[in-house]
PDB file of N, CA and C in Angstrom:
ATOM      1  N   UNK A   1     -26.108  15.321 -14.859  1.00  0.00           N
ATOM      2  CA  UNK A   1     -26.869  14.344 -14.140  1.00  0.00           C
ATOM      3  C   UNK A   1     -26.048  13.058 -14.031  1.00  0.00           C
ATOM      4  N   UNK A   2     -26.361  12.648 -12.819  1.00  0.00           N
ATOM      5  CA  UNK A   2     -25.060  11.487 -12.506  1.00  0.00           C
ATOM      6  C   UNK A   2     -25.990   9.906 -13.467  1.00  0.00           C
ATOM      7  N   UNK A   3     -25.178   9.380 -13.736  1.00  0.00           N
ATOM      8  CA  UNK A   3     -25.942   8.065 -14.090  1.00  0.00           C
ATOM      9  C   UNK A   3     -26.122   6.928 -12.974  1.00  0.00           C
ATOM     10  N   UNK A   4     -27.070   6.308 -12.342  1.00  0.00           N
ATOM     11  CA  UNK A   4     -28.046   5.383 -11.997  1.00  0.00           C
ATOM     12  C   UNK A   4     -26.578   4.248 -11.561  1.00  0.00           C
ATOM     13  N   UNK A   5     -26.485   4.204 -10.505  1.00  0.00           N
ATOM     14  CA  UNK A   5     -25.165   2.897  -9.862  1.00  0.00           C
ATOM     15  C   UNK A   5     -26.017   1.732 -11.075  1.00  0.00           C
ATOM     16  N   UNK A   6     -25.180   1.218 -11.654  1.00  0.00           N
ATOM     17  CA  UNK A   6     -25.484  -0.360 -11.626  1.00  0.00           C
ATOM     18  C   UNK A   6     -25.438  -1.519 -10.782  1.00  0.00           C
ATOM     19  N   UNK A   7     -26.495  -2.413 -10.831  1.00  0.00           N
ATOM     20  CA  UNK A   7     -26.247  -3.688  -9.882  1.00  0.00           C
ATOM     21  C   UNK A   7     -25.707  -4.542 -10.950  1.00  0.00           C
ATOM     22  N   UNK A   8     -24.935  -5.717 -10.260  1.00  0.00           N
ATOM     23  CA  UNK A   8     -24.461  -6.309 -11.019  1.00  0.00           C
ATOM     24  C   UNK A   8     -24.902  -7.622 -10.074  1.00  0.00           C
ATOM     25  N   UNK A   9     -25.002  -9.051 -10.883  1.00  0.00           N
ATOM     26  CA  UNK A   9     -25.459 -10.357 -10.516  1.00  0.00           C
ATOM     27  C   UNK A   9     -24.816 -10.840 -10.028  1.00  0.00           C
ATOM     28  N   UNK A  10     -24.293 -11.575  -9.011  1.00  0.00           N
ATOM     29  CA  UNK A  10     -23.026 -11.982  -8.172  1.00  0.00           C
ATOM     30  C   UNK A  10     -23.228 -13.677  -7.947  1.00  0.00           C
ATOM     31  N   UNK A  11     -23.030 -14.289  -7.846  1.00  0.00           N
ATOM     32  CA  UNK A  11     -23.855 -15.845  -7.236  1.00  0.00           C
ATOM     33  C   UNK A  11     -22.675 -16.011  -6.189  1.00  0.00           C
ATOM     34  N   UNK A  12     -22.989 -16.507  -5.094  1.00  0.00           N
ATOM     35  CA  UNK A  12     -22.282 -16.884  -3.704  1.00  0.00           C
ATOM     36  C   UNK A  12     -22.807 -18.503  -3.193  1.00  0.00           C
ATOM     37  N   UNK A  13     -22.044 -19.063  -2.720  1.00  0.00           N
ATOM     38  CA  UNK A  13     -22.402 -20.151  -2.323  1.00  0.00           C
ATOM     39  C   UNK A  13     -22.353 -20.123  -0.888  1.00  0.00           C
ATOM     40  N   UNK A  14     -23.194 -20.671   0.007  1.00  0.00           N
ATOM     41  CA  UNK A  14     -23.165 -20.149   1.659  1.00  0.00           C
ATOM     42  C   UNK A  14     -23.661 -21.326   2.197  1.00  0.00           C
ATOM     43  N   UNK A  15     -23.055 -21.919   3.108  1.00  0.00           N
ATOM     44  CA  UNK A  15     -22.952 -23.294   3.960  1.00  0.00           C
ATOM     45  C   UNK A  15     -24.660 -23.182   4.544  1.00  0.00           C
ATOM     46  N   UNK A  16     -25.109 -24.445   4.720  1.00  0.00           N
ATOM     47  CA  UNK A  16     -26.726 -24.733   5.073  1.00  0.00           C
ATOM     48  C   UNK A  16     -27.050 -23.965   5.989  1.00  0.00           C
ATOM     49  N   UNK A  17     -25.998 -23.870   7.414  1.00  0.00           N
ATOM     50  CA  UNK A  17     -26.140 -23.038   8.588  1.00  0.00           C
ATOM     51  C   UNK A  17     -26.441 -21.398   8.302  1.00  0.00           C
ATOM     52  N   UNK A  18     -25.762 -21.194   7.402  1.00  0.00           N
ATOM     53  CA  UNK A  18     -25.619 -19.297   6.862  1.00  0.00           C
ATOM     54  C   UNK A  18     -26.298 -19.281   6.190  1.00  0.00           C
ATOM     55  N   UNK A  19     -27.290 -19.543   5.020  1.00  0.00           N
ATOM     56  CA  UNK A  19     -28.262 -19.589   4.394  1.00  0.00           C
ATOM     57  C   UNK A  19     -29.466 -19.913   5.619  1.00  0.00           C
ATOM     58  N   UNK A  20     -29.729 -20.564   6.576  1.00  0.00           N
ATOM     59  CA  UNK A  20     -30.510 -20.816   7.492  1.00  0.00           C
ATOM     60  C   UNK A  20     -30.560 -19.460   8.095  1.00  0.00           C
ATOM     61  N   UNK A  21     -29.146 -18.609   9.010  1.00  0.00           N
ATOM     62  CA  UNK A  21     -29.738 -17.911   9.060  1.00  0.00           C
ATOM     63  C   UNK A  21     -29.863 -16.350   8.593  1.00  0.00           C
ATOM     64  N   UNK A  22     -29.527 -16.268   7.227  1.00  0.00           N
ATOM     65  CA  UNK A  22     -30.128 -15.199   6.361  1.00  0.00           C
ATOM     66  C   UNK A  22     -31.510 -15.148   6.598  1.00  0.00           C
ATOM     67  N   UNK A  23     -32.442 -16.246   6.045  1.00  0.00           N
ATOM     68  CA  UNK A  23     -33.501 -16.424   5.849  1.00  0.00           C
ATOM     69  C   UNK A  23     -33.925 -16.085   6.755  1.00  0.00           C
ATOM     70  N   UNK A  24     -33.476 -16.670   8.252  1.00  0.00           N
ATOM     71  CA  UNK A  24     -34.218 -15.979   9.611  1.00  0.00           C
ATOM     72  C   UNK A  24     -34.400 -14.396   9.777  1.00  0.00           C
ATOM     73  N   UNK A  25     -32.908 -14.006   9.431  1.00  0.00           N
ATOM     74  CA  UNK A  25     -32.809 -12.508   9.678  1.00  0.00           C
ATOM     75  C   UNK A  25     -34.120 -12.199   8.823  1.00  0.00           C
ATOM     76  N   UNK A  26     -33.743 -12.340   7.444  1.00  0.00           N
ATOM     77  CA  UNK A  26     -34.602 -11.846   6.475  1.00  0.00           C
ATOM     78  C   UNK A  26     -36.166 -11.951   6.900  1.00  0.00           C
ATOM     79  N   UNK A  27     -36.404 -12.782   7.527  1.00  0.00           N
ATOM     80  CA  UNK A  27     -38.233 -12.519   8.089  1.00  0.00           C
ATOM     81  C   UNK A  27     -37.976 -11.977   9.351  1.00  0.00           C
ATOM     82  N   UNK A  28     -37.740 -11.816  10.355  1.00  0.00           N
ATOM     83  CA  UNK A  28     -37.657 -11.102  11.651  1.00  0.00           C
ATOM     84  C   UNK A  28     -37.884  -9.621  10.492  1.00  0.00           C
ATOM     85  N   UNK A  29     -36.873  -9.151  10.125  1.00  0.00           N
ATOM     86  CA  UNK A  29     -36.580  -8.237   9.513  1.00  0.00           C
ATOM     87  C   UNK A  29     -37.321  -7.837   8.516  1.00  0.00           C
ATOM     88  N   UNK A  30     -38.140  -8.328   7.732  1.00  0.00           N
ATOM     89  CA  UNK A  30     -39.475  -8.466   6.920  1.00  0.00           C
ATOM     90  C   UNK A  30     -38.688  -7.626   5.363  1.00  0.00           C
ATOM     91  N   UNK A  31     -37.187  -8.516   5.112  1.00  0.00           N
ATOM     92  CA  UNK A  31     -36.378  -7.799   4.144  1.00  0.00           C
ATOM     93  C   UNK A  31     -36.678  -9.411   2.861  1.00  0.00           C
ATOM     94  N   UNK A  32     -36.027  -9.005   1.939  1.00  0.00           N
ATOM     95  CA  UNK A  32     -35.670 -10.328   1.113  1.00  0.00           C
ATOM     96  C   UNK A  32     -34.317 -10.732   1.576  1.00  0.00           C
ATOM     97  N   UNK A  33     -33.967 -12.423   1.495  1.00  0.00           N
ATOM     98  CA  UNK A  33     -32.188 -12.506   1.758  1.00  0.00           C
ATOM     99  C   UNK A  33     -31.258 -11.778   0.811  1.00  0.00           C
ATOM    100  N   UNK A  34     -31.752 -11.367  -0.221  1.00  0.00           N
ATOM    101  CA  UNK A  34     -30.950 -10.532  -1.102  1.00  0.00           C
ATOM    102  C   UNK A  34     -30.337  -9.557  -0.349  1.00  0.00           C
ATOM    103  N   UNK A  35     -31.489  -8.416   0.404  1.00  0.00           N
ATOM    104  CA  UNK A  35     -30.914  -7.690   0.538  1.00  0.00           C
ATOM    105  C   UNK A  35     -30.620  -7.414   1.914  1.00  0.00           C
ATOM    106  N   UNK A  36     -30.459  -8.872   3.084  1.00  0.00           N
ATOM    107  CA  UNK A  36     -29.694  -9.111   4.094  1.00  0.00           C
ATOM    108  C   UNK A  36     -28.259  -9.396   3.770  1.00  0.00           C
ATOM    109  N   UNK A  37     -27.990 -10.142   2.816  1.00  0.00           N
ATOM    110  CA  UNK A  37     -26.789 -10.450   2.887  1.00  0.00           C
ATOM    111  C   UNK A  37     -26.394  -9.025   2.144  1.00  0.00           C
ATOM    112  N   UNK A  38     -26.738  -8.518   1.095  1.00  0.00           N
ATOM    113  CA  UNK A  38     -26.144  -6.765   0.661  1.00  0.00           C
ATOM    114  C   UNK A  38     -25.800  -6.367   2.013  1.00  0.00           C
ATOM    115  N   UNK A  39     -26.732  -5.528   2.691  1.00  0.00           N
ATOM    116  CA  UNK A  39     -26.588  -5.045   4.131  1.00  0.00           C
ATOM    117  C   UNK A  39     -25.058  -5.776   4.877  1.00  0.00           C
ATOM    118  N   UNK A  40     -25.036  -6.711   4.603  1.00  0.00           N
ATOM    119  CA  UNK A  40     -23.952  -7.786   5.460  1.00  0.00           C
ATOM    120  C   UNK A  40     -22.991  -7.195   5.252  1.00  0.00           C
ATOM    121  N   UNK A  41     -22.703  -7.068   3.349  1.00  0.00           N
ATOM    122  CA  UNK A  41     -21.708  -7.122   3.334  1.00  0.00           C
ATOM    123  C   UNK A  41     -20.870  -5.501   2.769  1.00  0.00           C
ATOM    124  N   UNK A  42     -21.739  -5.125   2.363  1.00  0.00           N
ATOM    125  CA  UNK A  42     -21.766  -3.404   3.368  1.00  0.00           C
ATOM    126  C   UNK A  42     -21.259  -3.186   4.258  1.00  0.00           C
ATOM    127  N   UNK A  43     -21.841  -4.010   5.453  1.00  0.00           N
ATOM    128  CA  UNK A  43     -21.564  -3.480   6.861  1.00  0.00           C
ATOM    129  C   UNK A  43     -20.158  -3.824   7.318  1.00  0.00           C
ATOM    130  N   UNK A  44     -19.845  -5.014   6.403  1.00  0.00           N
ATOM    131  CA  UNK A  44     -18.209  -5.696   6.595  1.00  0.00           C
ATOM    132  C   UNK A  44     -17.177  -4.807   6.212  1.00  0.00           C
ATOM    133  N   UNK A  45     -17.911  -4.353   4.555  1.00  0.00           N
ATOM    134  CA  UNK A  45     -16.769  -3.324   4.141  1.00  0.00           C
ATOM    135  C   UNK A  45     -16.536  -2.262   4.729  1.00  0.00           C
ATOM    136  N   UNK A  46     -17.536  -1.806   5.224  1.00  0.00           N
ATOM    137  CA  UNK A  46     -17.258  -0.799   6.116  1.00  0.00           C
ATOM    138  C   UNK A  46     -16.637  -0.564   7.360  1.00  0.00           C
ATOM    139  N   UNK A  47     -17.013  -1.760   8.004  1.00  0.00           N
ATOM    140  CA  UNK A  47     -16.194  -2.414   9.399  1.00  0.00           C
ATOM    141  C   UNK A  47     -14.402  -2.164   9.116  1.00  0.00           C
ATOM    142  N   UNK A  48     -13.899  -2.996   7.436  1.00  0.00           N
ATOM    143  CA  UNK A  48     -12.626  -2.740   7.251  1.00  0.00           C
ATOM    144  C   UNK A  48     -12.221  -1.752   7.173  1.00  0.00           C
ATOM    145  N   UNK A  49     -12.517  -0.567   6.105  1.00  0.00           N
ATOM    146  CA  UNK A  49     -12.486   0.544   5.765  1.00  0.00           C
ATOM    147  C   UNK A  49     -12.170   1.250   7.346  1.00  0.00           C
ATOM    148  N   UNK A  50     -13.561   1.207   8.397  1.00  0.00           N
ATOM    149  CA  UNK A  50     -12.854   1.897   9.786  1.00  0.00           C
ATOM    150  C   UNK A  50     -11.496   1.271  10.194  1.00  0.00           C
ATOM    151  N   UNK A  51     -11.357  -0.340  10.298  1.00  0.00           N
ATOM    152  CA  UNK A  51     -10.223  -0.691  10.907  1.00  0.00           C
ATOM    153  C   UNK A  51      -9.084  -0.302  10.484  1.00  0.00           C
ATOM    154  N   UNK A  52      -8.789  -0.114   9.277  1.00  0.00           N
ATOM    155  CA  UNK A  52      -7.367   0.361   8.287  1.00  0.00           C
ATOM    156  C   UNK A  52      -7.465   1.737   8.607  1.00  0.00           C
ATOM    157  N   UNK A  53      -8.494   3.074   8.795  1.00  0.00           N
ATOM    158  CA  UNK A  53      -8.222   3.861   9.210  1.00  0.00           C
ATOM    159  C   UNK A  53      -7.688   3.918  10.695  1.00  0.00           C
ATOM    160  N   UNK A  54      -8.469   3.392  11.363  1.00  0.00           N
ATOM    161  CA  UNK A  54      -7.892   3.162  12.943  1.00  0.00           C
ATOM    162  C   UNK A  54      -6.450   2.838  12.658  1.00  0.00           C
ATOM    163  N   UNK A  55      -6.038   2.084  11.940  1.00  0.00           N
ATOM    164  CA  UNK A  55      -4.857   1.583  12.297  1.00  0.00           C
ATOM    165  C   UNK A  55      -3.868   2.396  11.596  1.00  0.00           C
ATOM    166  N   UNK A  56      -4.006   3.271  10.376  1.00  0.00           N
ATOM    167  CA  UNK A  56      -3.434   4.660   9.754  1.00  0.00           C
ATOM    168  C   UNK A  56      -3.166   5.709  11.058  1.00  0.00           C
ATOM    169  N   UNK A  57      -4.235   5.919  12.125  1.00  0.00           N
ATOM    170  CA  UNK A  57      -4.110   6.827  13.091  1.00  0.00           C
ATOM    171  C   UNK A  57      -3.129   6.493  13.878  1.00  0.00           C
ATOM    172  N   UNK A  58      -3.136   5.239  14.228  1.00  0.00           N
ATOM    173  CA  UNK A  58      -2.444   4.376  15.168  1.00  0.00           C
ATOM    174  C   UNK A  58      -0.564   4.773  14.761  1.00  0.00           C
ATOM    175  N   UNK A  59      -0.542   4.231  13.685  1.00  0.00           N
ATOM    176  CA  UNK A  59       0.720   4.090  13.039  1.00  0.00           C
ATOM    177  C   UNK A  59       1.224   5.815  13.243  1.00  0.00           C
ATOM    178  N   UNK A  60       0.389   7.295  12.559  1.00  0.00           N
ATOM    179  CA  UNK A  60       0.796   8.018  12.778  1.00  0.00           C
ATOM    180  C   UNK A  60       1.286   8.518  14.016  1.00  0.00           C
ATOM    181  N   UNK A  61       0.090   8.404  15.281  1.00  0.00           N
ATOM    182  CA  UNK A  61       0.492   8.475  16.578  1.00  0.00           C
ATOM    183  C   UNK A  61       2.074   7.912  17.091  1.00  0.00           C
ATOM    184  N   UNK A  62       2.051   6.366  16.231  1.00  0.00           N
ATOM    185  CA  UNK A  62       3.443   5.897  16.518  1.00  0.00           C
ATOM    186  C   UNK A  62       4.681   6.890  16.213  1.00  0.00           C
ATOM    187  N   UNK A  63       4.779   7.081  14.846  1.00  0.00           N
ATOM    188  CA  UNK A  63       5.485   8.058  14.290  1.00  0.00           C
ATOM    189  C   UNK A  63       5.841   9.266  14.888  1.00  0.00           C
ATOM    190  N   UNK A  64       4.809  10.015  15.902  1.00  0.00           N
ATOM    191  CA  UNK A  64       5.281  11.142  16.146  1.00  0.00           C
ATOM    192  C   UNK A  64       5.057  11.149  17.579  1.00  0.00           C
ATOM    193  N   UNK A  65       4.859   9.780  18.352  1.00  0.00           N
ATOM    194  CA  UNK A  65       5.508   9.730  19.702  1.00  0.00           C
ATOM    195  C   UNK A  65       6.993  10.071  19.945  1.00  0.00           C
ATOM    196  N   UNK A  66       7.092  10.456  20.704  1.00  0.00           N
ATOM    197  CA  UNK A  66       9.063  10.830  21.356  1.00  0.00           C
ATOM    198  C   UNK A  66       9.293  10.344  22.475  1.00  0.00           C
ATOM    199  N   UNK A  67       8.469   9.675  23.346  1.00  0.00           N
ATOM    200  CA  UNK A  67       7.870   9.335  24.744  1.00  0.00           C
ATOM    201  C   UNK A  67       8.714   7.885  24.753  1.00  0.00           C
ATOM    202  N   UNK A  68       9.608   7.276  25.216  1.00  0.00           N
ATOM    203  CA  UNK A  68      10.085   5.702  25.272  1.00  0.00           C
ATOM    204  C   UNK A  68       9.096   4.741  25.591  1.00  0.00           C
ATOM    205  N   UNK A  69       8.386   4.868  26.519  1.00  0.00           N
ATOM    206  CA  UNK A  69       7.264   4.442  27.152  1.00  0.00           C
ATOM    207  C   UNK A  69       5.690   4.372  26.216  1.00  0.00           C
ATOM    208  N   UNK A  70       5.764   5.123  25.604  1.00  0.00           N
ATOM    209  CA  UNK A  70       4.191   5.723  24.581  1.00  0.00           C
ATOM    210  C   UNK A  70       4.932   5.158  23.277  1.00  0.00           C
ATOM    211  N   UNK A  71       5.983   5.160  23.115  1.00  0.00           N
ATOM    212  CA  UNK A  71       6.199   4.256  22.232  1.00  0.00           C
ATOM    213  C   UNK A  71       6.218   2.581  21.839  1.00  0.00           C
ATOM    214  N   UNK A  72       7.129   2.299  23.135  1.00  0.00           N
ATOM    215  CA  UNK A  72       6.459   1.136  23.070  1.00  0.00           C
ATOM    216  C   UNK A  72       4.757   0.500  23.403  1.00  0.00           C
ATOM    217  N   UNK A  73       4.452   1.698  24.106  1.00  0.00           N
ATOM    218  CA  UNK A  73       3.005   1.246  24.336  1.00  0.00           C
ATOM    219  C   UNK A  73       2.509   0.994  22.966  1.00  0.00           C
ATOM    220  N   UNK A  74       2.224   2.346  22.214  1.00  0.00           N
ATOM    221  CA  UNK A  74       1.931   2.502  20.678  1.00  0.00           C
ATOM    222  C   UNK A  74       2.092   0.961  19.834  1.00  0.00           C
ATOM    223  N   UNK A  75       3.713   0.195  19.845  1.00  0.00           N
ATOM    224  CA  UNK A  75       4.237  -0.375  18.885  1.00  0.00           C
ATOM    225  C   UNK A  75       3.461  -1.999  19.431  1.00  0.00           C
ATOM    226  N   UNK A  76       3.252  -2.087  20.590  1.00  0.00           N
ATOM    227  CA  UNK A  76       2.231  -3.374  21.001  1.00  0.00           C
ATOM    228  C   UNK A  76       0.849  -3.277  20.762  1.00  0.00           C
ATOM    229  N   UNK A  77      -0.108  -1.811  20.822  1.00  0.00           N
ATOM    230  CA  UNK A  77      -0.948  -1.798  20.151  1.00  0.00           C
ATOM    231  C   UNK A  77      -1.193  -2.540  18.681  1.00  0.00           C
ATOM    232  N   UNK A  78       0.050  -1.528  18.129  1.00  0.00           N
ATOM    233  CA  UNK A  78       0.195  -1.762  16.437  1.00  0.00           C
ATOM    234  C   UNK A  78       0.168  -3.369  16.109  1.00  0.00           C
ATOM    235  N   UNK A  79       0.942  -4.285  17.130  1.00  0.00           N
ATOM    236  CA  UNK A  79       1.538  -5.556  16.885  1.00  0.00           C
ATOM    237  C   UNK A  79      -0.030  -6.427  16.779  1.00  0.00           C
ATOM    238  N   UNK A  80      -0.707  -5.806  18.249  1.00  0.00           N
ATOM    239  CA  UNK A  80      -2.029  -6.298  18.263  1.00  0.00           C
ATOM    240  C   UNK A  80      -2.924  -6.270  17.206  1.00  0.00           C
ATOM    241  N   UNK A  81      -3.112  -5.086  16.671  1.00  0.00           N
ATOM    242  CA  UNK A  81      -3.717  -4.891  15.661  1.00  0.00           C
ATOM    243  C   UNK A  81      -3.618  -5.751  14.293  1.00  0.00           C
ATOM    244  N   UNK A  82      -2.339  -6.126  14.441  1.00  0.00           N
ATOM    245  CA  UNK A  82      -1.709  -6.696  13.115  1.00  0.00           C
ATOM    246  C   UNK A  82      -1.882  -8.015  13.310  1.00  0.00           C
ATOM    247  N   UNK A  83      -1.243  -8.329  14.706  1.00  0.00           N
ATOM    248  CA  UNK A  83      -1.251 -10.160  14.263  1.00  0.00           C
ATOM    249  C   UNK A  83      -2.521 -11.053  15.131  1.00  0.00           C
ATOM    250  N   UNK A  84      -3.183  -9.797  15.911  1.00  0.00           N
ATOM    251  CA  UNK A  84      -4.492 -10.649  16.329  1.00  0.00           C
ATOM    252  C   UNK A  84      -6.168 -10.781  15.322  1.00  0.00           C
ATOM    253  N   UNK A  85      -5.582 -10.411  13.973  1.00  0.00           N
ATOM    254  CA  UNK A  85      -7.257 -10.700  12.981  1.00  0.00           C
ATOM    255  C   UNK A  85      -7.278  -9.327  12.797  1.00  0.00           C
TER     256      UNK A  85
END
């Protein structure tokens, strides 16, 4: 039998505007802000997790282009990926 995830207590500090609108989400949404900002930041890690895979695919595609053209296409993708965020 697996044992029970632990939560653990975290404290965050969040500018008046982002605390404003947690709280909003959190009633539209009829959640606590606790577990809007969880959800948040879930959804972030996960957001990265896809992007680093995307960009694992990317890189392989690079690798086993032979194409002059698909290569450089590939290597401006890659550049994009990297130095635009």
């Amino acid at each position: 039998m697996r044992p029970a995830k632990k939560n653990v207590r975290q404290s965050v500090s969040l500018s008046a505007g982002v605390a404003a609108q947690i709280r909003g989400l959190a009633k539209a949404r009829r959640l606590s802000a606790n577990r809007v900002i969880v959800e948040m930041i879930e959804s972030g890690m996960e957001a990265d997790k896809r992007k680093e895979q995307a960009f694992f695919d990317l890189a392989e595609r690079f690798r086993a282009a032979v194409d002059p053209d698909e290569v450089k296409r590939l290597g401006d993708e890659m550049g994009r990926m990297v130095f635009s965020g």
